[in-house]
Protein backbone atom coordinates (compact mmCIF):
# COMPACT_ATOMS: atom_id res chain seq x y z
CA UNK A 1 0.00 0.00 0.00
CA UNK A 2 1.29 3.90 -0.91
CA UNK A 3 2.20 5.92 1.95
CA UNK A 4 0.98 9.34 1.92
CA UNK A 5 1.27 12.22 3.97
CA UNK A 6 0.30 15.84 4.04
CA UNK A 7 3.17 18.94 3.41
CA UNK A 8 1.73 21.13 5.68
CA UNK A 9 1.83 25.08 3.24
CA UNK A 10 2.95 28.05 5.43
CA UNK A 11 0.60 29.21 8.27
CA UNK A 12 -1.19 25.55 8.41
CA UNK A 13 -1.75 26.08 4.47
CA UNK A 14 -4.04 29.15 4.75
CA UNK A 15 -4.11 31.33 1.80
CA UNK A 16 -2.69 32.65 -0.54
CA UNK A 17 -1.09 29.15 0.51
CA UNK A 18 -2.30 25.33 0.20
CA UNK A 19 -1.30 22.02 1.46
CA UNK A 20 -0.07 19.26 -0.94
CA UNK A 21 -0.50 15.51 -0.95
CA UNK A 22 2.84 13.38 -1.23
CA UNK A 23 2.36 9.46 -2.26
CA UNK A 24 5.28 7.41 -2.31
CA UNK A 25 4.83 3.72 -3.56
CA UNK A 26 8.62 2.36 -4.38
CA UNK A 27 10.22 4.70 -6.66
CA UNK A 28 7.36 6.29 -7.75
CA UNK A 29 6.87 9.95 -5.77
CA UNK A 30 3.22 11.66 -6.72
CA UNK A 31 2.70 15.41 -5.86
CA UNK A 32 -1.01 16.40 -5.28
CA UNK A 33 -1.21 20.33 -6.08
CA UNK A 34 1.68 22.50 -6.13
CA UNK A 35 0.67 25.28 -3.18
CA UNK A 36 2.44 24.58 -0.25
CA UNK A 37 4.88 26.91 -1.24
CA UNK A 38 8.31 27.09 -3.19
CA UNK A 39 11.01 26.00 -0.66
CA UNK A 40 8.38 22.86 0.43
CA UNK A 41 8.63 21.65 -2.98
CA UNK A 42 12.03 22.77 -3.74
CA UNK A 43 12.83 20.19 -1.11
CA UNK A 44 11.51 17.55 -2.73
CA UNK A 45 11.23 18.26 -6.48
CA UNK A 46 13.84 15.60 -7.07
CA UNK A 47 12.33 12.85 -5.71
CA UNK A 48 9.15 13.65 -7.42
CA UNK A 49 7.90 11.66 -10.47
CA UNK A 50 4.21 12.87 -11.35
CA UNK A 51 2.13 15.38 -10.47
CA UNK A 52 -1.69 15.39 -10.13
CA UNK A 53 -3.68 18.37 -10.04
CA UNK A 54 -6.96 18.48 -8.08
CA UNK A 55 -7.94 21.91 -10.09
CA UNK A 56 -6.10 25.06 -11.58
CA UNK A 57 -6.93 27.34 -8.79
CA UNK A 58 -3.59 29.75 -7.94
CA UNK A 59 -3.02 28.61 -4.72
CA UNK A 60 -3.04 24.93 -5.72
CA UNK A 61 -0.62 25.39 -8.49
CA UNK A 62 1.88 28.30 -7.59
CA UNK A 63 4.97 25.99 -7.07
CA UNK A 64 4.05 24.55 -10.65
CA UNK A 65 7.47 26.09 -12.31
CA UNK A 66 9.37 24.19 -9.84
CA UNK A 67 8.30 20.58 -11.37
CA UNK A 68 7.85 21.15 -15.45
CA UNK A 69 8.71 18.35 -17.13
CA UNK A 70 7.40 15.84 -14.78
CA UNK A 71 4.21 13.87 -16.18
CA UNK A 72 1.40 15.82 -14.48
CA UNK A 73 -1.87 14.78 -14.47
CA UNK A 74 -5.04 17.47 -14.29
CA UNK A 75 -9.21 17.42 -14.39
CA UNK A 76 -10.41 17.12 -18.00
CA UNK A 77 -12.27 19.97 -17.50
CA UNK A 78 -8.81 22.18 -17.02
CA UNK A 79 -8.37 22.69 -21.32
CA UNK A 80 -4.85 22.91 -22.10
CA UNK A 81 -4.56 26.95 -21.07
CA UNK A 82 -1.51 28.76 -23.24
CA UNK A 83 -1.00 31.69 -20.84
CA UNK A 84 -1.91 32.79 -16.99
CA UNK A 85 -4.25 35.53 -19.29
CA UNK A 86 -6.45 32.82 -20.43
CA UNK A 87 -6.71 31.45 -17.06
CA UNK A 88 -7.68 34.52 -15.71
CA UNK A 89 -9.95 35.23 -18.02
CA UNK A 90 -11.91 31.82 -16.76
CA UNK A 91 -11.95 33.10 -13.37
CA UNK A 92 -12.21 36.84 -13.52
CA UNK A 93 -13.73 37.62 -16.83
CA UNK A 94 -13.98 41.57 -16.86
CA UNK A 95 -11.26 41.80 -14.07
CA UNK A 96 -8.63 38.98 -15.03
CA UNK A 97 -5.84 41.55 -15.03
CA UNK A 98 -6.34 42.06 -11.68
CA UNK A 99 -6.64 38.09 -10.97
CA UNK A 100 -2.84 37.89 -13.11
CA UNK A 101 -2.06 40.35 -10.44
CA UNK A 102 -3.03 38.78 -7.49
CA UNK A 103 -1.59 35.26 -8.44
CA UNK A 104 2.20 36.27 -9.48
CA UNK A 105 1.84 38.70 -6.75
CA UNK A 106 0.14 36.88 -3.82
CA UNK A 107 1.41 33.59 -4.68
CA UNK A 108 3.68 33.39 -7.25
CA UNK A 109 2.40 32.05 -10.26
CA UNK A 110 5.12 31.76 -12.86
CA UNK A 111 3.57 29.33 -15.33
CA UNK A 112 0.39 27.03 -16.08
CA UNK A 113 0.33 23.94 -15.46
CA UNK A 114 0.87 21.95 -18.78
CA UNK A 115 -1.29 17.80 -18.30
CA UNK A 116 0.73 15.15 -20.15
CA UNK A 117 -2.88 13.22 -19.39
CA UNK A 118 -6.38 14.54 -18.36
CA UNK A 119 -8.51 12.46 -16.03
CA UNK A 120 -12.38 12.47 -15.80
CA UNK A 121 -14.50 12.98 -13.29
CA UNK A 122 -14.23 10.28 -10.51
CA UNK A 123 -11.62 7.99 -12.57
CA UNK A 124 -8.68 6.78 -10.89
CA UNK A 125 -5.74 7.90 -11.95
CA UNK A 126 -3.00 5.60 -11.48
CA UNK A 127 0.31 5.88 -12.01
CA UNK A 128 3.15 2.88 -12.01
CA UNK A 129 1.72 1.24 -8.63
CA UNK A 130 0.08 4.17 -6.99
CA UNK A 131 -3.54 4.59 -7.38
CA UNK A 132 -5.74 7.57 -6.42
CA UNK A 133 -9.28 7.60 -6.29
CA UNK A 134 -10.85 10.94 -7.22
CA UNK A 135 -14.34 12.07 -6.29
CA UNK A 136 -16.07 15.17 -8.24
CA UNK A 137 -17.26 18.15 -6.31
CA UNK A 138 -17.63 20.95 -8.64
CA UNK A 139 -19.61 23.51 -6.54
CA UNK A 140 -16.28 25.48 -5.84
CA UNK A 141 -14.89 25.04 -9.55
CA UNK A 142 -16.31 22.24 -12.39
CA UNK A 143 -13.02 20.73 -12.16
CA UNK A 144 -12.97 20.65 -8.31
CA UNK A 145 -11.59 17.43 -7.13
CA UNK A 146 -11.40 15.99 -3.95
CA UNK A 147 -8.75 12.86 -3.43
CA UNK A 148 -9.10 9.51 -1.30
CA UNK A 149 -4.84 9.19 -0.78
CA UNK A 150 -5.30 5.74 1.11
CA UNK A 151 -8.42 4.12 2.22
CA UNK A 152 -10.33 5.65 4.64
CA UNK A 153 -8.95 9.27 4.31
CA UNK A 154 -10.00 11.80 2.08
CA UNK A 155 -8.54 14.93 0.91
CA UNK A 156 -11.56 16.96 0.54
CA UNK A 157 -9.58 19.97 -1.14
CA UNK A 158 -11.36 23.20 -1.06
CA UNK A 159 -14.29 21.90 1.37
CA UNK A 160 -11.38 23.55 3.32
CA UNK A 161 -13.26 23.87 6.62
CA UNK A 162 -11.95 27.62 7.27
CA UNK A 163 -13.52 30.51 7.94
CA UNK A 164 -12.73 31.94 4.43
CA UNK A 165 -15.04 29.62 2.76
CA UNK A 166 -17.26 28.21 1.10
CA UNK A 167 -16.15 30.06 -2.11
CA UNK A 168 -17.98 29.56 -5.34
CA UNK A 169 -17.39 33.20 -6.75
CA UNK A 170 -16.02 32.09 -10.11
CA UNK A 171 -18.73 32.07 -13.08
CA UNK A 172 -19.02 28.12 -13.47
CA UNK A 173 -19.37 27.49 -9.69
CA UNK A 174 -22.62 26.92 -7.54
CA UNK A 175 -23.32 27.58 -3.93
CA UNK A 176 -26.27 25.08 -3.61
CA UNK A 177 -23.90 22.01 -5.90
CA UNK A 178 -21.20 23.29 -3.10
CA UNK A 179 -23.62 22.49 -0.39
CA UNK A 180 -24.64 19.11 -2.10
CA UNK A 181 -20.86 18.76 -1.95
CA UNK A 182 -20.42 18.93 1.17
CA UNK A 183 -23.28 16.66 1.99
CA UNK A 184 -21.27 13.94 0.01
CA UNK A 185 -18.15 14.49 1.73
CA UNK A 186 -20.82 14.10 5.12
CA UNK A 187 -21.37 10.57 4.09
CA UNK A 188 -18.52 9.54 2.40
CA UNK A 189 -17.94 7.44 4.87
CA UNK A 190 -14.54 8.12 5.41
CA UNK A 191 -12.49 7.68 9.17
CA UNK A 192 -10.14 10.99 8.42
CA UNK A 193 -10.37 14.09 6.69
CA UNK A 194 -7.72 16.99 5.68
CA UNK A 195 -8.39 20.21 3.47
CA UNK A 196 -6.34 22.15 1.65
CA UNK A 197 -6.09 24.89 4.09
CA UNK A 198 -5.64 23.54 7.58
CA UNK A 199 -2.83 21.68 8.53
CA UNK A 200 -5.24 18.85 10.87
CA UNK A 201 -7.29 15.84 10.60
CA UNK A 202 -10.32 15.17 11.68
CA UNK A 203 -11.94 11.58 12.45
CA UNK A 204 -15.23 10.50 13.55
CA UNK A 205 -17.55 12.68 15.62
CA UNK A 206 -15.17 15.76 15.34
CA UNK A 207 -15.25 15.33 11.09
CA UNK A 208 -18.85 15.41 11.02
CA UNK A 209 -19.02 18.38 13.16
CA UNK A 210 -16.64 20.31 11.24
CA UNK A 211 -18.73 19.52 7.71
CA UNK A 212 -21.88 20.79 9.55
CA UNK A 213 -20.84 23.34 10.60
CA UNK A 214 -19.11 24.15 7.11
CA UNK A 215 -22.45 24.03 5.04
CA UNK A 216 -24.21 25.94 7.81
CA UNK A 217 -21.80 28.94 6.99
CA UNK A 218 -23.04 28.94 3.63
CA UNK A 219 -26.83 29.16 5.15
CA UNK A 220 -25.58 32.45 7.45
CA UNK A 221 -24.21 33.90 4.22
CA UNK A 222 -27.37 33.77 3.12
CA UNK A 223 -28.62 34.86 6.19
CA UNK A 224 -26.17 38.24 6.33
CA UNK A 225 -26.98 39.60 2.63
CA UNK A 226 -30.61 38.93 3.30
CA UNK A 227 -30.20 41.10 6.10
CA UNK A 228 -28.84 43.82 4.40
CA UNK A 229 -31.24 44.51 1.90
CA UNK A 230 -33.35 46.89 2.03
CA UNK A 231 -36.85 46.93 2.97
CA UNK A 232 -37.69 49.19 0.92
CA UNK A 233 -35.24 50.21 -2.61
CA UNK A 234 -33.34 48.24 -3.97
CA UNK A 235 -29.85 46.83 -3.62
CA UNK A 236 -27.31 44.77 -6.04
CA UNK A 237 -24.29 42.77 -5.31
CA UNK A 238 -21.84 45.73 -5.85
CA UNK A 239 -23.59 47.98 -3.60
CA UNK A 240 -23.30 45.60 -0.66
CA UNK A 241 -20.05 44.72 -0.67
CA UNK A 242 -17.40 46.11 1.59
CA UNK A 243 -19.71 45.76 4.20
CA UNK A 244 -18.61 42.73 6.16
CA UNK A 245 -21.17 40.55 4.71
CA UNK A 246 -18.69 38.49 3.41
CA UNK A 247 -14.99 39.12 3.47
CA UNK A 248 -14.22 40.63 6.95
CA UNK A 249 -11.17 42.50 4.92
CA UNK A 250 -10.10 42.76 1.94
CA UNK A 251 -5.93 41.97 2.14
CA UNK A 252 -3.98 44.97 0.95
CA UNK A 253 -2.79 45.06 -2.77
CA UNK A 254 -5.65 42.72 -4.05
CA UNK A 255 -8.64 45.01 -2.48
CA UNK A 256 -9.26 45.12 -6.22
CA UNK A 257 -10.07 41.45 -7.14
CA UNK A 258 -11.66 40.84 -4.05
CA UNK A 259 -14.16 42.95 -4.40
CA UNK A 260 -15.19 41.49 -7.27
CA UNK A 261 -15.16 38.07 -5.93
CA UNK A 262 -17.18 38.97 -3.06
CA UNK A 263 -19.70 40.63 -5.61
CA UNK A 264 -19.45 37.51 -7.44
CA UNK A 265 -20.36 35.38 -4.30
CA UNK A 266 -23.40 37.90 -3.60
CA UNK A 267 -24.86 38.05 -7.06
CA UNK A 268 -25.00 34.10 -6.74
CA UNK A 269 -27.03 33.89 -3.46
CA UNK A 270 -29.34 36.93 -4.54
CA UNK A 271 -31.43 34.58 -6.67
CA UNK A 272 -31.79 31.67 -4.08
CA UNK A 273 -33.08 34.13 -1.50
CA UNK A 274 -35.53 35.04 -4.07
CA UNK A 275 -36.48 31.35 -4.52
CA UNK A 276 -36.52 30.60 -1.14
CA UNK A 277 -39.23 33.77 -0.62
CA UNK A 278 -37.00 35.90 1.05
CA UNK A 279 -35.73 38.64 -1.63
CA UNK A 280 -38.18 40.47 -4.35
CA UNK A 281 -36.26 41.15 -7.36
CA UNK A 282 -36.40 44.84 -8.90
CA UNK A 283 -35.00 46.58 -11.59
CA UNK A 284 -32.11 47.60 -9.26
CA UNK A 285 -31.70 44.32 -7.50
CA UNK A 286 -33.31 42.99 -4.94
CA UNK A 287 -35.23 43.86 -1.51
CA UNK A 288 -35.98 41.96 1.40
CA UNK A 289 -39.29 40.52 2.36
CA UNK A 290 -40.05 40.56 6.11
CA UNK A 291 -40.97 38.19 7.74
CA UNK A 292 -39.42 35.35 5.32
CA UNK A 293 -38.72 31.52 7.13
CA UNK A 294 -37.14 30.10 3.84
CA UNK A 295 -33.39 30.43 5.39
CA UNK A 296 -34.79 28.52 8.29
CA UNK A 297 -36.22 26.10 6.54
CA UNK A 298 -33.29 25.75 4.34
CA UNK A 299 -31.14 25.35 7.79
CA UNK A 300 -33.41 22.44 9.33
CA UNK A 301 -32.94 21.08 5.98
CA UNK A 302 -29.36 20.91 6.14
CA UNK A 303 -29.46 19.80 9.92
CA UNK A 304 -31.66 17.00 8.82
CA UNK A 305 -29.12 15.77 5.34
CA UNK A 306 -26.07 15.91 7.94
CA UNK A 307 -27.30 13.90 10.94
């Protein structure tokens, strides 16, 4: 059987950092992501033999320069991308400049990550005795993978468990398929868990906990923008950021391209607070309707799926 371990990113793998995944079976050394900085993987780029990439977020492929050359596997939904521009441009349309920005400046991007092989969705990619079972969760990015290093532990990526998230501000992503991926994660059935962004693991009652909790953030987001709209007027998702709702903060020299990814996040859960009864939409966005239970119902909902 492969041993695997976590590399632990700088400050327990928060961001603009991420924690890899290193699988060892005999002389073949597999990489998961690239984040955990550029002197982790500088340590060990020469015993390293393949990498596998769970998506093409920044902070999961920043140390990518480091390791060209090496047979790297990726999602098939990451197309072969020519430049960090056309990246950006997936992730940021109207603001990817300031996305190229953030990721050489925040975490060093240097390069793309260029697949010698694309995997599908939940196909195991295995590679000259080591074999990695990949589960889809595409709520947080289509290509959004979470990995299953060694039976009964699984890498559940950017279900990261932190304050910071759930993030689904990029166009393609979904904040109720990010709550349905949680729920799998839930009952997965697995004994450990580790994210991308915290350096522990957590096993049986304390897992479950931690997941709950998790998708009930997503429910007080909802909560905290449908609090701030207006009774009466109108508000959209530009207008309410910088308010807290959200990001506490937006980190100096990226205030930028945050505020369009908390805009992004907004603009998403707009709509479901209209379908869940609690927002009227207007020609100027959307105001609140008093005296609304669908958030409540939505939480005893996910209370009842994660029991």
């Amino acid at each position: 059987m492969a041993n695997a371990r976590l590399i632990v990113g700088p400050n327990g793998g928060k961001f603009p950092f991420s924690n890899c995944l290193l699988i060892e079976e005999g002389q073949t050394v597999v990489l998961v992501d690239a984040g955990c900085s550029h002197d982790n993987i500088a340590r060990i780029r020469d015993k390293v033999t393949h990498v596998v990439f769970t998506h093409h977020h920044p902070d999961h492929i920043s140390g990518y320069n480091l390791l060209q050359g090496k047979p790297t596997y990726s999602p098939a939904q990451e197309e072969p991308y020519r430049s960090l521009e056309d990246l950006g441009k997936r992730y940021a349309t109207t603001h990817y400049r300031e996305w190229i920005h953030m990721a050489t400046t925040l975490m060093g991007v240097k390069t793309v990550p260029v697949a010698s092989e694309y995997y599908k969705p939940g196909e195991d990619v295995c590679i000259r005795g080591v074999c990695i079972k990949t589960i889809p969760a595409p709520g947080h990015l289509l290509s959004h993978t979470l990995i299953e290093p060694s039976p009964g532990w699984l890498h559940i990526t950017d279900i990261d468990l932190t304050g910071f998230g759930p993030w689904y501000a990029n166009p393609e992503a979904s904040p109720l398929q990010f709550l349905a991926d949680i729920e799998k994660a839930y009952h997965y059935g697995a004994k450990c868990y580790t994210t991308s962004h915290k350096p522990d693991r957590y096993c049986g009652d304390e897992a479950r906990e931690r997941l709950r909790r998790y998708a009930l953030r997503l429910v007080e987001s909802l909560e905290a923008v449908y609090n701030a709209l207006p009774e009466s007027g109108y508000a959209d998702e530009w207008s309410l950021t910088g308010r807290g709702l959200l990001y506490r903060r937006y980190l100096p020299g990226v205030e930028d391209i945050m505020r369009y990814f908390e805009a992004a996040l907004i603009r998403k859960l707009l709509p479901i607070l209209h379908t869940l009864g609690c927002a009227e939409p207007g020609l100027d966005g959307y105001r609140r309707r008093v005296g609304c239970s669908g958030i409540d119902r939505l939480r005893e909902g996910v209370l009842s799926r994660l029991s």
